[in-house]
PDB file of N, CA and C in Angstrom:
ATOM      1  N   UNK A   1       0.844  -1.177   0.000  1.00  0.00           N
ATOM      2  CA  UNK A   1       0.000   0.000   0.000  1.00  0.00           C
ATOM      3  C   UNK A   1       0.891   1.243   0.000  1.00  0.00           C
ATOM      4  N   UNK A   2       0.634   2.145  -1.038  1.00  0.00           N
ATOM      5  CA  UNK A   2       0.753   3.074  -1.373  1.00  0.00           C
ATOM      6  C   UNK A   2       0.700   4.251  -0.784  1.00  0.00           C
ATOM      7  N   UNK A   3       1.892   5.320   0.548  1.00  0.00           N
ATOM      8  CA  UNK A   3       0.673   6.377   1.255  1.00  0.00           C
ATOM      9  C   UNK A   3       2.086   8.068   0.575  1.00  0.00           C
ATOM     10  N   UNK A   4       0.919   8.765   0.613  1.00  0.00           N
ATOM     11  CA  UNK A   4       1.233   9.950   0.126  1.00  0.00           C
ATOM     12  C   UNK A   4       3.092   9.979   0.786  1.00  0.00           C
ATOM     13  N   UNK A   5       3.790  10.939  -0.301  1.00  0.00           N
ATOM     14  CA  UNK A   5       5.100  11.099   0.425  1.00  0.00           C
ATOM     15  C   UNK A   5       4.858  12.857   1.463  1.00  0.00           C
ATOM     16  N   UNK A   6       5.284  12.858   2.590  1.00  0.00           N
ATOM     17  CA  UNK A   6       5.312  13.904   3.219  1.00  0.00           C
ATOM     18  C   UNK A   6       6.622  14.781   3.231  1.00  0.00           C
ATOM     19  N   UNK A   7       6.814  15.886   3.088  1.00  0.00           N
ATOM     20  CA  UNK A   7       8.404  16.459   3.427  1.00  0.00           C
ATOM     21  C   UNK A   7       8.590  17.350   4.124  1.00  0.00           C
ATOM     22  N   UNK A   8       9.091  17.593   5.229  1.00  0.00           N
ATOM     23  CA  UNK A   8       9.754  19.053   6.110  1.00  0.00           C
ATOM     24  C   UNK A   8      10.913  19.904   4.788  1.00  0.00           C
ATOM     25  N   UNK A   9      11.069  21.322   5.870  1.00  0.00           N
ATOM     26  CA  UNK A   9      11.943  22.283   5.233  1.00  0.00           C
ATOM     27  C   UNK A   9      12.452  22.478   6.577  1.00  0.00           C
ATOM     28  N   UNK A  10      13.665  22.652   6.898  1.00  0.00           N
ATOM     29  CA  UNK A  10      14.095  23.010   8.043  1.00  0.00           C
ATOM     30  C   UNK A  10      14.440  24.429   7.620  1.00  0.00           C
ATOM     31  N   UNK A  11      14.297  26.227   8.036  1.00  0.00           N
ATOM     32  CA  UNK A  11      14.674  26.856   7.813  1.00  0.00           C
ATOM     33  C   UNK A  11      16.272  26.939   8.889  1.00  0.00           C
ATOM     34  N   UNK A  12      17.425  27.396   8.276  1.00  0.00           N
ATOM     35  CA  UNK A  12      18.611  27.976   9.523  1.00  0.00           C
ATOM     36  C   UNK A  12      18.760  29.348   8.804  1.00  0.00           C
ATOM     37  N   UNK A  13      18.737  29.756  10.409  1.00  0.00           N
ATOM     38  CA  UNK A  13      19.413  31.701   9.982  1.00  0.00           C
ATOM     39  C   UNK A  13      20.336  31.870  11.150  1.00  0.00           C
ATOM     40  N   UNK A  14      21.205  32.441  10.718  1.00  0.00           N
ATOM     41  CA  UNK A  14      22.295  33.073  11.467  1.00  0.00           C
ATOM     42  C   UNK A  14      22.528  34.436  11.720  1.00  0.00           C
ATOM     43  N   UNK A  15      23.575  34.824  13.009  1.00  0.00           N
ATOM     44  CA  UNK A  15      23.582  36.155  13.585  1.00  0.00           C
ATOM     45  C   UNK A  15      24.800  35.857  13.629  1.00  0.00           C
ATOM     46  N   UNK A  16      25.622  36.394  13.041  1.00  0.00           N
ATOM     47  CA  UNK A  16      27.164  36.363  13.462  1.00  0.00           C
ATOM     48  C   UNK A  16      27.722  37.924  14.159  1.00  0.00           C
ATOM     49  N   UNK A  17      29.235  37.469  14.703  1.00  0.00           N
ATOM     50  CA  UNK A  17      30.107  38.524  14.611  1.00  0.00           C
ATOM     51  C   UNK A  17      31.507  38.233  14.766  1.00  0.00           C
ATOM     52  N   UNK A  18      32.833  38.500  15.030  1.00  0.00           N
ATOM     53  CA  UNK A  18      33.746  38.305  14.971  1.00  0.00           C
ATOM     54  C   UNK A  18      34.179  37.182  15.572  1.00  0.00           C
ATOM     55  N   UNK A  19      33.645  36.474  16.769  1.00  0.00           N
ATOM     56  CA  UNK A  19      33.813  35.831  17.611  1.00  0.00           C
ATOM     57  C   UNK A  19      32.734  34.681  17.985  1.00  0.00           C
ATOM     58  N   UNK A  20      31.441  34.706  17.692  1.00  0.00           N
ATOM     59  CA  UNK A  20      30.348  34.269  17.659  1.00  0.00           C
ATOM     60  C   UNK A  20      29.522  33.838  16.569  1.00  0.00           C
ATOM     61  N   UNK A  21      28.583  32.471  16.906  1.00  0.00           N
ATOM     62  CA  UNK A  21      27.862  32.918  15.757  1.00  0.00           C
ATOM     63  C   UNK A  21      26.765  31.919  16.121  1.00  0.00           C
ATOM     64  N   UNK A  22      25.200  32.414  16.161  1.00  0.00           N
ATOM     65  CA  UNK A  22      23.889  32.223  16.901  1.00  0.00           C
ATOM     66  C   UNK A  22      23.633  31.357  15.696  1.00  0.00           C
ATOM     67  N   UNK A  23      22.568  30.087  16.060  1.00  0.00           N
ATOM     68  CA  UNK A  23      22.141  29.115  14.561  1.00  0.00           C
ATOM     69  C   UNK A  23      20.362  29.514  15.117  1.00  0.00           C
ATOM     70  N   UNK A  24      19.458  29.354  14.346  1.00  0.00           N
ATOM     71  CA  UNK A  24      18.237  29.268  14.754  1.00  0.00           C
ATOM     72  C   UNK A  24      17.607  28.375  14.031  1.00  0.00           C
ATOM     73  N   UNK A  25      16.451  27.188  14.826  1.00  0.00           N
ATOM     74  CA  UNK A  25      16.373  26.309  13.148  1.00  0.00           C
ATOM     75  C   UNK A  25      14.990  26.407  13.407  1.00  0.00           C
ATOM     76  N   UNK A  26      14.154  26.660  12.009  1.00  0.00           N
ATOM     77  CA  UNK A  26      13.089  26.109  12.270  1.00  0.00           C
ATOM     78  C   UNK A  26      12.139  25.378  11.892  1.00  0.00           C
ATOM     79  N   UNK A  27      11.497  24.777  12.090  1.00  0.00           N
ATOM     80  CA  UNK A  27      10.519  23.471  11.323  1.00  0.00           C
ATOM     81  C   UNK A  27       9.386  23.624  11.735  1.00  0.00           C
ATOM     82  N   UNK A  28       8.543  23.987  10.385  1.00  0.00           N
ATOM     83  CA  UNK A  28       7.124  23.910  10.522  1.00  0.00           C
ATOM     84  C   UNK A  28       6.512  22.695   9.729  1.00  0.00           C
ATOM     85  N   UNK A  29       5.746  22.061  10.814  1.00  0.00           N
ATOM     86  CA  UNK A  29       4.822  21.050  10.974  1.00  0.00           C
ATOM     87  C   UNK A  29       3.514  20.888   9.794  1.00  0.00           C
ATOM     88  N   UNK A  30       3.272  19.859   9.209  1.00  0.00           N
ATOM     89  CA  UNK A  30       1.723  20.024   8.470  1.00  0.00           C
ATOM     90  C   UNK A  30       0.655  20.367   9.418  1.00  0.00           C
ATOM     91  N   UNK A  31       0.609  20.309  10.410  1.00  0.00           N
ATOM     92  CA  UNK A  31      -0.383  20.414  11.626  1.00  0.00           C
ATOM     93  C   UNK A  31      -0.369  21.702  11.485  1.00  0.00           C
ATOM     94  N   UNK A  32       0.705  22.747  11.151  1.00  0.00           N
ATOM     95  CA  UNK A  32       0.728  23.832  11.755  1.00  0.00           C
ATOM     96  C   UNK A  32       1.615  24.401  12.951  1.00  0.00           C
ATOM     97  N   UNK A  33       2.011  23.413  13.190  1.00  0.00           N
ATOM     98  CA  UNK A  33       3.226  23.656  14.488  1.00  0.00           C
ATOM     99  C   UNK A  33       4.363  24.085  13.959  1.00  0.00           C
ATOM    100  N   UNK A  34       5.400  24.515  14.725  1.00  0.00           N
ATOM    101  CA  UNK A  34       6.450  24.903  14.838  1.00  0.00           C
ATOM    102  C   UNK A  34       7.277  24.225  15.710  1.00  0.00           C
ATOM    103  N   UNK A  35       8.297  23.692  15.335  1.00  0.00           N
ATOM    104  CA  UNK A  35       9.506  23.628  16.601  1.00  0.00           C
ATOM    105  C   UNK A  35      10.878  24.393  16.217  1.00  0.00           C
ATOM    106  N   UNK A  36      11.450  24.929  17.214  1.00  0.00           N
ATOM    107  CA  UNK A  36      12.260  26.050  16.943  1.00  0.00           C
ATOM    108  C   UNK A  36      13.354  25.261  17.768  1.00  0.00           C
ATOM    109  N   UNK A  37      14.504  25.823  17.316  1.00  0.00           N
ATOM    110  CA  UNK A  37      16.201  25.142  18.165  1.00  0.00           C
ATOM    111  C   UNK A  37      16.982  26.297  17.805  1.00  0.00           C
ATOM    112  N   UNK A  38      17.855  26.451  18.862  1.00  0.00           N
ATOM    113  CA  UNK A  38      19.065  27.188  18.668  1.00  0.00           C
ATOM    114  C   UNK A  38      20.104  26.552  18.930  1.00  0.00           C
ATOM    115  N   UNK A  39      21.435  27.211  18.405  1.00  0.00           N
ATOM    116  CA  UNK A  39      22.907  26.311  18.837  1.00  0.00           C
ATOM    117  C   UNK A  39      23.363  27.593  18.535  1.00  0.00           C
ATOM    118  N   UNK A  40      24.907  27.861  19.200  1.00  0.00           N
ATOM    119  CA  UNK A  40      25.626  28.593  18.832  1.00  0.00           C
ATOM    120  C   UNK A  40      27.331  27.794  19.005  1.00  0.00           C
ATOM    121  N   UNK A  41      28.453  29.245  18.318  1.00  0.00           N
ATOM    122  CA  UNK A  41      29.565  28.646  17.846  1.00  0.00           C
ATOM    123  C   UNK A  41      30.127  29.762  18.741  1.00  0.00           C
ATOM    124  N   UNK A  42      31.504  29.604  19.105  1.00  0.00           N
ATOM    125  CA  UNK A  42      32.972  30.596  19.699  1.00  0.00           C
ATOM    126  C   UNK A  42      33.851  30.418  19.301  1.00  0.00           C
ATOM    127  N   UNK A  43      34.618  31.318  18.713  1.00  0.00           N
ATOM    128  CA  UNK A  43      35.572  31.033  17.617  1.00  0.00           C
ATOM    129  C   UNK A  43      36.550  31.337  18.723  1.00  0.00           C
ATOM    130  N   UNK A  44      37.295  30.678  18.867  1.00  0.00           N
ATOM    131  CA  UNK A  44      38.901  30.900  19.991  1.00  0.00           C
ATOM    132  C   UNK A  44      39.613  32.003  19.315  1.00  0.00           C
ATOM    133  N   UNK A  45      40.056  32.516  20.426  1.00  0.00           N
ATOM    134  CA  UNK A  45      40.765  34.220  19.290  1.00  0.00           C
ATOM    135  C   UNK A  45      42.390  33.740  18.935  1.00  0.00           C
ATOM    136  N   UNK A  46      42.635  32.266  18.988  1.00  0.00           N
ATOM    137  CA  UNK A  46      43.825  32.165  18.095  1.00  0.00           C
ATOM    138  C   UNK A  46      43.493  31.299  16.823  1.00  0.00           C
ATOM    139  N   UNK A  47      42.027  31.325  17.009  1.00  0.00           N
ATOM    140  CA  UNK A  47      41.873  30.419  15.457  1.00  0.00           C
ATOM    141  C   UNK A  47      41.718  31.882  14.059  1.00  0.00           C
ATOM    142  N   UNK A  48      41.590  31.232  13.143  1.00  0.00           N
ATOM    143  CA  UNK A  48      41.159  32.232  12.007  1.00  0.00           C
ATOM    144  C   UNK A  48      39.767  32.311  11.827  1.00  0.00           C
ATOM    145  N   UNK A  49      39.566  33.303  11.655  1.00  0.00           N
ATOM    146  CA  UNK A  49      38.438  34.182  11.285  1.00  0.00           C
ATOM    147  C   UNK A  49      37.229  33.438   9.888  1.00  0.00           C
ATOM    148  N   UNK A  50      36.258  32.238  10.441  1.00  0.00           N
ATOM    149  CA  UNK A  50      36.482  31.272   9.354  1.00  0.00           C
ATOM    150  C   UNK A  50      34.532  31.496   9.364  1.00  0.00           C
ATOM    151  N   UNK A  51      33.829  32.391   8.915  1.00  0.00           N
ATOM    152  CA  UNK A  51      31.912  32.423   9.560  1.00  0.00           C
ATOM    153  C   UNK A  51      31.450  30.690   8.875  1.00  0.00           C
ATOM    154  N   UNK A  52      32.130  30.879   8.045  1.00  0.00           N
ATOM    155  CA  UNK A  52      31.400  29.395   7.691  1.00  0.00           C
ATOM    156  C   UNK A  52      31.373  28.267   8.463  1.00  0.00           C
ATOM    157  N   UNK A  53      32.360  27.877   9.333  1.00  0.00           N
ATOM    158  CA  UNK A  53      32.892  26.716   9.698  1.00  0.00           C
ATOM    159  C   UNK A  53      32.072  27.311  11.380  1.00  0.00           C
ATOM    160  N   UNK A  54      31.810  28.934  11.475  1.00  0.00           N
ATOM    161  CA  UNK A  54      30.931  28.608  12.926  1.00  0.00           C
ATOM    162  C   UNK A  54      29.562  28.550  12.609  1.00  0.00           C
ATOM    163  N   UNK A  55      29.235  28.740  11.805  1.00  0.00           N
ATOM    164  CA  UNK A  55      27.367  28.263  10.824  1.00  0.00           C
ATOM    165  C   UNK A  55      27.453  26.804  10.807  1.00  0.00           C
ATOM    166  N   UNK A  56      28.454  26.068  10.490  1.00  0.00           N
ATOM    167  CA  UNK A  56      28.634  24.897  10.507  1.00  0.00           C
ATOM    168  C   UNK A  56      28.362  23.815  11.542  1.00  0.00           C
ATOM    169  N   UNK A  57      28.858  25.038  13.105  1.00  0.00           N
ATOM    170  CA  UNK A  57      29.256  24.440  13.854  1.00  0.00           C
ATOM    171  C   UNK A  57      27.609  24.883  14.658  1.00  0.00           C
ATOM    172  N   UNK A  58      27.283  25.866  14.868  1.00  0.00           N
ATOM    173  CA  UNK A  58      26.269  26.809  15.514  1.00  0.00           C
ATOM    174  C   UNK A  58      24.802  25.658  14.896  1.00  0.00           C
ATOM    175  N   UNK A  59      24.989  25.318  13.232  1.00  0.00           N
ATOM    176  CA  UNK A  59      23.671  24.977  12.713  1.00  0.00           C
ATOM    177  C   UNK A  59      23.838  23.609  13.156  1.00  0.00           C
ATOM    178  N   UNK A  60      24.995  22.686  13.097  1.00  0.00           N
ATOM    179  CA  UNK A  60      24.463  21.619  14.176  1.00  0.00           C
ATOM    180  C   UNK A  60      24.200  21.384  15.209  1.00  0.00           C
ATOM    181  N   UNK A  61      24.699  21.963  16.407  1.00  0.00           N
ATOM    182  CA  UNK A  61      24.044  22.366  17.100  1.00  0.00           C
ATOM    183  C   UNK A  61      22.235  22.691  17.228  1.00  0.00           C
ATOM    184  N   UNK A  62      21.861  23.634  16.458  1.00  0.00           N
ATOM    185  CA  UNK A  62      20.556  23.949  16.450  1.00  0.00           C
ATOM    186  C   UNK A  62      19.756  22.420  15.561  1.00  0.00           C
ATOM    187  N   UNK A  63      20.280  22.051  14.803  1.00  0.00           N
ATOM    188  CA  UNK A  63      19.900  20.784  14.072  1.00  0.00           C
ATOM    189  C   UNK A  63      19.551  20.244  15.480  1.00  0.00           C
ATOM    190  N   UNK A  64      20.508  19.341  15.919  1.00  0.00           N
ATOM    191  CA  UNK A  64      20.324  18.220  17.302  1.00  0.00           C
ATOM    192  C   UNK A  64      19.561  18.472  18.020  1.00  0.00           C
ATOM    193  N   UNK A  65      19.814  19.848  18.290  1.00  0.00           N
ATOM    194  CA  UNK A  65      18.544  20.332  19.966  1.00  0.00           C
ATOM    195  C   UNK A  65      16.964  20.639  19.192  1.00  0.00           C
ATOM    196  N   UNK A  66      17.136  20.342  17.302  1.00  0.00           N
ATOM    197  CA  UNK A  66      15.772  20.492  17.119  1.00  0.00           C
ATOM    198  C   UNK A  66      15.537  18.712  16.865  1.00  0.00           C
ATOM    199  N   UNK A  67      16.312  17.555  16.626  1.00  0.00           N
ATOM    200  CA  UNK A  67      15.842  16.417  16.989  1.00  0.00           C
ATOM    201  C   UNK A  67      15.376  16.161  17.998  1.00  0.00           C
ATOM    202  N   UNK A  68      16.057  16.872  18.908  1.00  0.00           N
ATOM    203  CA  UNK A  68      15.521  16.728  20.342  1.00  0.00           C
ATOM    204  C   UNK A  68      13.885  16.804  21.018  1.00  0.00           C
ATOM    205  N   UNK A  69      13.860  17.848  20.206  1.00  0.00           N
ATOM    206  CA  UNK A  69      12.818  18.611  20.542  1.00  0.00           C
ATOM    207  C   UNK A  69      11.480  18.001  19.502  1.00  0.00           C
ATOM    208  N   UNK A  70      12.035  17.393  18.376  1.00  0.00           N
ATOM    209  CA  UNK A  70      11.199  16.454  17.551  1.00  0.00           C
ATOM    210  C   UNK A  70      10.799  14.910  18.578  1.00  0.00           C
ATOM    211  N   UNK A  71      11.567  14.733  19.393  1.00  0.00           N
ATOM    212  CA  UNK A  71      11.468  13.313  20.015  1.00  0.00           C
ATOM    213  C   UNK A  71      10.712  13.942  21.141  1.00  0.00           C
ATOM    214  N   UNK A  72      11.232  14.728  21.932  1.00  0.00           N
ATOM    215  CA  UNK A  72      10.141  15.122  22.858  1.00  0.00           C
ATOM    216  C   UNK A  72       8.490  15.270  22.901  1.00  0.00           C
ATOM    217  N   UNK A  73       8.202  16.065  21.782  1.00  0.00           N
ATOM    218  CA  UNK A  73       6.941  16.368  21.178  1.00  0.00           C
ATOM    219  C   UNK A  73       6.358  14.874  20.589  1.00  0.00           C
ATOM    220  N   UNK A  74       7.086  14.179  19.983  1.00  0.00           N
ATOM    221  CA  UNK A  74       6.330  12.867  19.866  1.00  0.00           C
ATOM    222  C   UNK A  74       5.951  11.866  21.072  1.00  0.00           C
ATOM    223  N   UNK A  75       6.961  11.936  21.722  1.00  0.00           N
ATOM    224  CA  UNK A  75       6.547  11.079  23.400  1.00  0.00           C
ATOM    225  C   UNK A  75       4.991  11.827  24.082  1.00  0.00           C
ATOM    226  N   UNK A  76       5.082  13.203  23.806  1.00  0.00           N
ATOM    227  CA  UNK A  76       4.148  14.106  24.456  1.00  0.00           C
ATOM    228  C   UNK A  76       2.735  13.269  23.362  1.00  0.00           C
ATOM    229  N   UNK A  77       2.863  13.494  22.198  1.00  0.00           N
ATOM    230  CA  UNK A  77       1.849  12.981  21.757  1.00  0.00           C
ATOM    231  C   UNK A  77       1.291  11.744  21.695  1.00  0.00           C
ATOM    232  N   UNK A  78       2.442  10.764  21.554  1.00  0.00           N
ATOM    233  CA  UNK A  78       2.119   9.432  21.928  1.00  0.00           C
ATOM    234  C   UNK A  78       1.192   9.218  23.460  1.00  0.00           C
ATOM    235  N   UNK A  79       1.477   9.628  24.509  1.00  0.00           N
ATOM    236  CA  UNK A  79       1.215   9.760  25.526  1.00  0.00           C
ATOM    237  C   UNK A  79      -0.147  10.598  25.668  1.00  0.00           C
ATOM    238  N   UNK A  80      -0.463  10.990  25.099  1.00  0.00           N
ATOM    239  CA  UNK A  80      -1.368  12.150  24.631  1.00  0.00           C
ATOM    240  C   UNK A  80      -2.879  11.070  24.223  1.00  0.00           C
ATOM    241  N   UNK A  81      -2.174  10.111  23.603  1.00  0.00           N
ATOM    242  CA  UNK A  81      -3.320   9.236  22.807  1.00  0.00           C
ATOM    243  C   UNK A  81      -3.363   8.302  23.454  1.00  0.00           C
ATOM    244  N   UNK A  82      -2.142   7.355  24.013  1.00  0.00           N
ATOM    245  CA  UNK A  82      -2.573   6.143  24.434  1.00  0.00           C
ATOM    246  C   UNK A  82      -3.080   6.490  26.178  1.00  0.00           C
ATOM    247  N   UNK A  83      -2.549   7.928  26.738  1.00  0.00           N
ATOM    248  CA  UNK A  83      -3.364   7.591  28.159  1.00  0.00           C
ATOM    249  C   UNK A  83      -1.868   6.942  29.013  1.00  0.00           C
ATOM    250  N   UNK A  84      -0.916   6.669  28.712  1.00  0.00           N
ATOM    251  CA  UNK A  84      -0.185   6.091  29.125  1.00  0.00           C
ATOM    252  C   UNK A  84       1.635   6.808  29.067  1.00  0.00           C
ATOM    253  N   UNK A  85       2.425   6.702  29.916  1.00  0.00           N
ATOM    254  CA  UNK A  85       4.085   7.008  30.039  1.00  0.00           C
ATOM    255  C   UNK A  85       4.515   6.316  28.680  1.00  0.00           C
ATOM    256  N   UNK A  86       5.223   6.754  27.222  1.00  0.00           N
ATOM    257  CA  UNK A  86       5.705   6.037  26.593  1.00  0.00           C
ATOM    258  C   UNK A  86       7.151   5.212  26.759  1.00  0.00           C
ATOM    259  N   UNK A  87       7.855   4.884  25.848  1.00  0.00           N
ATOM    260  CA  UNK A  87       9.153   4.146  26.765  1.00  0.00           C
ATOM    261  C   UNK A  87      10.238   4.991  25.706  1.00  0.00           C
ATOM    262  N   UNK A  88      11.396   5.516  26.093  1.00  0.00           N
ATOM    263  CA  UNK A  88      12.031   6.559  25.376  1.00  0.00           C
ATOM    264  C   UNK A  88      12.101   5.659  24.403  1.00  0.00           C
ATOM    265  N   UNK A  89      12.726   6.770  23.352  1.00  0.00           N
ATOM    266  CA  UNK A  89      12.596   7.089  21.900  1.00  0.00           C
ATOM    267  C   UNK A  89      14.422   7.563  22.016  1.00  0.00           C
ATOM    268  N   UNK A  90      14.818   6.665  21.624  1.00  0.00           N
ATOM    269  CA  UNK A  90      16.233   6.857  21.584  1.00  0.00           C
ATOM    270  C   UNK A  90      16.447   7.561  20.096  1.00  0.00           C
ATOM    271  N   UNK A  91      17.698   7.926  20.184  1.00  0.00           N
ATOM    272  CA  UNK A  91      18.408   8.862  18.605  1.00  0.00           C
ATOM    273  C   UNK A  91      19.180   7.692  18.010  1.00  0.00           C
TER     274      UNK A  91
END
């Protein structure tokens, strides 16, 4: 059996500056939901001056803590329906 294909867009935006650099991710739901993650990066002041490699570093970050936050929200819903504690949902 045949069932429709579904797809996410994860949006990432960044805030940098010389030393820093903020990831924000976000994923909107067919429901209509949102789950949002942040990560950020610190560039050591004897490394080089590299924004890509802290987007790199900042957006995985925000990636993971938004799996996270994808597994959370499903336990909540599972739990939601069956009435019952689910049993974790490992990565």
């Amino acid at each position: 059996m045949m069932h429709a294909a579904v797809g996410w867009h994860v949006e990432l935006e960044f805030l940098e500056d010389d030393e820093h650099t903020r990831a924000v991710a976000l994923l909107r739901l067919a429901d209509g939901s949102e789950v949002r993650a942040h990560g950020h990066a610190t560039r050591h002041h004897v490394d080089a001056n590299q924004p890509r490699v802290g987007e790199e570093i900042a957006g995985a970050r925000a990636l993971n803590e938004l799996a996270m936050e994808l597994l959370s929200k499903a336990h909540t819903e599972i739990d939601a329906e069956s009435g019952r504690t689910s049993h974790p949902i490992n990565v």
